[in-house]
N, C-alpha and C. Protein backbone atom coordinates (compact mmCIF):
# COMPACT_ATOMS: atom_id res chain seq x y z
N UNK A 1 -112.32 -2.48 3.45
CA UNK A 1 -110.91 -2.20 3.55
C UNK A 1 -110.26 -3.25 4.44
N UNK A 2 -109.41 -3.42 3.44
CA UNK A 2 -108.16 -4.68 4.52
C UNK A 2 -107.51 -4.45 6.00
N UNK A 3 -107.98 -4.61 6.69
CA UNK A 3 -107.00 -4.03 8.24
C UNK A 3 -105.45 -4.77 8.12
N UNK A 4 -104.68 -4.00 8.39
CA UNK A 4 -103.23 -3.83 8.32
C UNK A 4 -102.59 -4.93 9.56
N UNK A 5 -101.79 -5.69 9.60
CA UNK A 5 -101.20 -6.30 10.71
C UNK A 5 -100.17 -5.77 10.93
N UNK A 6 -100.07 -5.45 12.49
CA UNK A 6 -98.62 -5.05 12.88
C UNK A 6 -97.94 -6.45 12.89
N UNK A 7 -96.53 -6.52 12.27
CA UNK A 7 -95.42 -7.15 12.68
C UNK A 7 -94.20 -7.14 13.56
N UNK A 8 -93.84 -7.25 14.20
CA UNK A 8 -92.60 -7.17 15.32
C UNK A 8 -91.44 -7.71 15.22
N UNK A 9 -90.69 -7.49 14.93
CA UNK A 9 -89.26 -7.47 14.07
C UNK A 9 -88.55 -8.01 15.20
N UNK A 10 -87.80 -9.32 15.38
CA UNK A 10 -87.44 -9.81 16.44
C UNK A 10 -86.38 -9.95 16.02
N UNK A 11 -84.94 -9.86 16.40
CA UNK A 11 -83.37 -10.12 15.93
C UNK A 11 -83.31 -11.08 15.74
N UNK A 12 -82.13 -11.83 14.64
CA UNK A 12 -82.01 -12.98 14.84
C UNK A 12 -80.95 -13.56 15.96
N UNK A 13 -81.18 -14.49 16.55
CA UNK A 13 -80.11 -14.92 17.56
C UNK A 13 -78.76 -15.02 17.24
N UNK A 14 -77.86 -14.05 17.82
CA UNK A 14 -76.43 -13.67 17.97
C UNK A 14 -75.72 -15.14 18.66
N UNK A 15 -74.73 -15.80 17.91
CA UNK A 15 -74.46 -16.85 19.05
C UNK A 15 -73.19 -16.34 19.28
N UNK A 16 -73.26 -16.31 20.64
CA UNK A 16 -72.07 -16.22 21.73
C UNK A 16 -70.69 -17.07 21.87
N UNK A 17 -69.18 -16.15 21.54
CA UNK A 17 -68.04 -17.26 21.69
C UNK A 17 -67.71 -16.68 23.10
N UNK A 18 -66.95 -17.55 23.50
CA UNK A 18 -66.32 -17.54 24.90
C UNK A 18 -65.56 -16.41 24.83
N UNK A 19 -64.91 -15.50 25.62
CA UNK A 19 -64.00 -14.47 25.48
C UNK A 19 -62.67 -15.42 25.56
N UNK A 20 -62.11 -16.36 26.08
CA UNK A 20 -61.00 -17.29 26.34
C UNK A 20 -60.83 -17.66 24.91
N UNK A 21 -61.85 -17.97 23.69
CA UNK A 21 -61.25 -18.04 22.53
C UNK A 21 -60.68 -17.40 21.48
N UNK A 22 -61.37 -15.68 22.00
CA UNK A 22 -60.63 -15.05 21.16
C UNK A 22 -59.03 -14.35 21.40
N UNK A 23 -58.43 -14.21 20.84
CA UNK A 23 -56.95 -13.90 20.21
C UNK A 23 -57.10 -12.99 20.97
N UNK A 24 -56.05 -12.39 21.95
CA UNK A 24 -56.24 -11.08 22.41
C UNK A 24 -55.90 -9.86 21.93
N UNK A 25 -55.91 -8.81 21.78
CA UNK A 25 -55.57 -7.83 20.81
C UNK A 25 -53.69 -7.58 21.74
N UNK A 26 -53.48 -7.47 20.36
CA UNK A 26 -51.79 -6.78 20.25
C UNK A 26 -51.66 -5.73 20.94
N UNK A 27 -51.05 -4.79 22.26
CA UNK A 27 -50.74 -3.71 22.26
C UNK A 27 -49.92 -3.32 22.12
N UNK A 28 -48.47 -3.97 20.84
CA UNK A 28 -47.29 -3.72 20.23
C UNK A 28 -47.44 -3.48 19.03
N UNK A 29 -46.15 -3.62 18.65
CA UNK A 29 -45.84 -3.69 16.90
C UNK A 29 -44.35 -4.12 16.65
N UNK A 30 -44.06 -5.13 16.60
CA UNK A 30 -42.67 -5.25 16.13
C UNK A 30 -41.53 -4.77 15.62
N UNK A 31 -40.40 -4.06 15.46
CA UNK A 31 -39.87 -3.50 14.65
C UNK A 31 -38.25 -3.83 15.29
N UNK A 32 -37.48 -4.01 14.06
CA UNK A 32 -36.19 -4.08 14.34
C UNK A 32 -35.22 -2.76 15.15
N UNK A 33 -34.46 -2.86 15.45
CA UNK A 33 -33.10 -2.01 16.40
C UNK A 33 -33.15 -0.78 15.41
N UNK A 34 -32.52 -1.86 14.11
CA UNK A 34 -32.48 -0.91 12.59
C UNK A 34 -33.19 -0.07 12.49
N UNK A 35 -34.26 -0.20 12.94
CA UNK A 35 -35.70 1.11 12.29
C UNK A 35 -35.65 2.00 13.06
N UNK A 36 -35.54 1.81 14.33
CA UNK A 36 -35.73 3.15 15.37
C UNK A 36 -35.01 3.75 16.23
N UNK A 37 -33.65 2.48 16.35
CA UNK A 37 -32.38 3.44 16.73
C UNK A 37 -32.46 4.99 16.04
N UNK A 38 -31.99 5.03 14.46
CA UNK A 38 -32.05 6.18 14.19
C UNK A 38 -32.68 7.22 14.36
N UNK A 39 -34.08 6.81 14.60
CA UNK A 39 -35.39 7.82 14.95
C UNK A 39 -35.17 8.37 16.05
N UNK A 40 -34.86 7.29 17.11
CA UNK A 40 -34.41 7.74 18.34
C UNK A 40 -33.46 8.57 18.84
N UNK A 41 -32.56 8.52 18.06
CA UNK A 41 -31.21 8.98 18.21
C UNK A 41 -31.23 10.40 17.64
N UNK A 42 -32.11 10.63 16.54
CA UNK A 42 -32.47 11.88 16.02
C UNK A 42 -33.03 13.02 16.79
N UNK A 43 -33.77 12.21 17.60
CA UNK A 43 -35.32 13.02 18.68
C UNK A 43 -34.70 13.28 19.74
N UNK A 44 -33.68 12.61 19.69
CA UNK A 44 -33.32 12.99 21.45
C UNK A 44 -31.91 14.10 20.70
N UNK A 45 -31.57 13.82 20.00
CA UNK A 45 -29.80 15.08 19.52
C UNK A 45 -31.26 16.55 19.39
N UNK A 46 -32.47 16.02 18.93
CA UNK A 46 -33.35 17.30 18.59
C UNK A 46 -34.04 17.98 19.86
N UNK A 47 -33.66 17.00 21.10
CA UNK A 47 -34.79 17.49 22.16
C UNK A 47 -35.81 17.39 22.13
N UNK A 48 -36.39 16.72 21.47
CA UNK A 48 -38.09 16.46 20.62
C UNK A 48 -38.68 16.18 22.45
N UNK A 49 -39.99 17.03 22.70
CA UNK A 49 -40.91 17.47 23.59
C UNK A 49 -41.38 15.51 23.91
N UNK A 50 -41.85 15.11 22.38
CA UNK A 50 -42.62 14.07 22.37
C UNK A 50 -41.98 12.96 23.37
N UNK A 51 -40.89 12.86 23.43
CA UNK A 51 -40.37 11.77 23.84
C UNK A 51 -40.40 11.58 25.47
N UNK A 52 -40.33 12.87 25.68
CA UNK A 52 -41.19 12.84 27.42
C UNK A 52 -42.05 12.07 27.60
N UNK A 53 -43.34 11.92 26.67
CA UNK A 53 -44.59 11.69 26.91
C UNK A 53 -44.28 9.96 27.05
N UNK A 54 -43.28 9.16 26.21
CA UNK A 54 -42.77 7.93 26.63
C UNK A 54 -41.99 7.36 27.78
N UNK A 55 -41.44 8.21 28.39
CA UNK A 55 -40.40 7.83 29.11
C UNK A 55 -40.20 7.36 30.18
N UNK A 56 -41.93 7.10 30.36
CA UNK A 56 -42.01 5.88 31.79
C UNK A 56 -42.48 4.31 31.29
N UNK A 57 -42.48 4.25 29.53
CA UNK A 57 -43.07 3.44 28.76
C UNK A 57 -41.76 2.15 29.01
N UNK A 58 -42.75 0.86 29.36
CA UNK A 58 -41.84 -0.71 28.96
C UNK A 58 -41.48 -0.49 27.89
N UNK A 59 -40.38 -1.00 27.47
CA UNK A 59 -39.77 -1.79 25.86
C UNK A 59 -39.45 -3.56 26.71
N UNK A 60 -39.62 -4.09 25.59
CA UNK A 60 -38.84 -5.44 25.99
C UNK A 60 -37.92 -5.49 24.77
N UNK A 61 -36.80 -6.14 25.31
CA UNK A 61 -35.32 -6.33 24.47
C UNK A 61 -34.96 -7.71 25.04
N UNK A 62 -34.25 -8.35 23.98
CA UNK A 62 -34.02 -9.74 24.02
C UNK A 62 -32.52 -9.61 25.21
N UNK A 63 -32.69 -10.79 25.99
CA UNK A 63 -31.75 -10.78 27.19
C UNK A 63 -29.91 -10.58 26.62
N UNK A 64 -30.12 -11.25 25.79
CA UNK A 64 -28.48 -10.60 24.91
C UNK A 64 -28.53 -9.23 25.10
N UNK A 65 -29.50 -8.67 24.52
CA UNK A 65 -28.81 -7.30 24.23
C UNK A 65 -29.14 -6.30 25.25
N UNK A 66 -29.40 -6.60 26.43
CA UNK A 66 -29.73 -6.37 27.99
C UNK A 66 -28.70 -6.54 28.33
N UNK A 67 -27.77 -7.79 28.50
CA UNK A 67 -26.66 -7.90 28.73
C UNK A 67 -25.38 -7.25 28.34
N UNK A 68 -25.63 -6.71 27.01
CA UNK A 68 -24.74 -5.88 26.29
C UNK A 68 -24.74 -4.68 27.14
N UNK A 69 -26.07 -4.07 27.07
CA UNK A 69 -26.17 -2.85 27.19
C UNK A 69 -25.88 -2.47 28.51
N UNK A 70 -25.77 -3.29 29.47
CA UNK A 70 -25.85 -3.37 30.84
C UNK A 70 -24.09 -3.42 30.84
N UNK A 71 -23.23 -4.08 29.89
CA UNK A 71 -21.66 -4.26 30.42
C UNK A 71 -21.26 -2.64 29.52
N UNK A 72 -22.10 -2.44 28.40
CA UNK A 72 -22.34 -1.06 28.00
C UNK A 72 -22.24 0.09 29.25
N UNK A 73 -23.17 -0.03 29.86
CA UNK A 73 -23.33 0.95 30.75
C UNK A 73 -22.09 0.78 32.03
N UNK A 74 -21.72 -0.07 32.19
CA UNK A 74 -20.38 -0.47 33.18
C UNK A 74 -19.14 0.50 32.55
N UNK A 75 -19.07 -0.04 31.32
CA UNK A 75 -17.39 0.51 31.12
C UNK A 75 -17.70 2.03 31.02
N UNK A 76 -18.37 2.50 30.40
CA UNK A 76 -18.40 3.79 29.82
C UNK A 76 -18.33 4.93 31.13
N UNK A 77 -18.80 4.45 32.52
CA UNK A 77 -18.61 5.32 33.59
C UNK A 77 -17.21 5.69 33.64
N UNK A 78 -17.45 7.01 34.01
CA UNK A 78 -16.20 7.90 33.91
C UNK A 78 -15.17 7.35 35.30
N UNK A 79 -13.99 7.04 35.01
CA UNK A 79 -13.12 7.09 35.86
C UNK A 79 -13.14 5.03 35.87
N UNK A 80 -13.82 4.20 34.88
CA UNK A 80 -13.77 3.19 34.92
C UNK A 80 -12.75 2.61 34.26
């Protein structure tokens, strides 16, 4: 009878990229004024619970419309 050889299954070598080359992952998503004004505007006339859970959350907005919203928020005070 033939005696059996063990074999040992060795990986093949994984080659290593730098972490500096890869792309870093997105933690956004783009979307226009258009898309979520309304959503927004819906959730909050609804009181929607969910929107708590955002409301210490960054947005970034382009400096124009920072500026808007900021001479926005000027006039509209009562007695201005």
């Amino acid at each position: 009878m033939a005696m059996r050889r063990l074999r040992v299954y060795t990986e093949p070598e994984i080659e290593t990229v730098a972490c500096a080359t890869l792309p870093e992952p997105q933690s956004g998503v783009r979307v226009s004024l258009s898309e979520v004004l309304p959503l927004l505007a819906d959730a909050v006339a609804s009181d929607r619970t969910w929107l708590r859970d955002f409301a210490d959350e960054d947005i970034t907005v382009s400096s124009d419309l920072y500026d808007v919203l900021q001479a926005y928020r000027h006039f509209r005070r009562p007695g201005a």
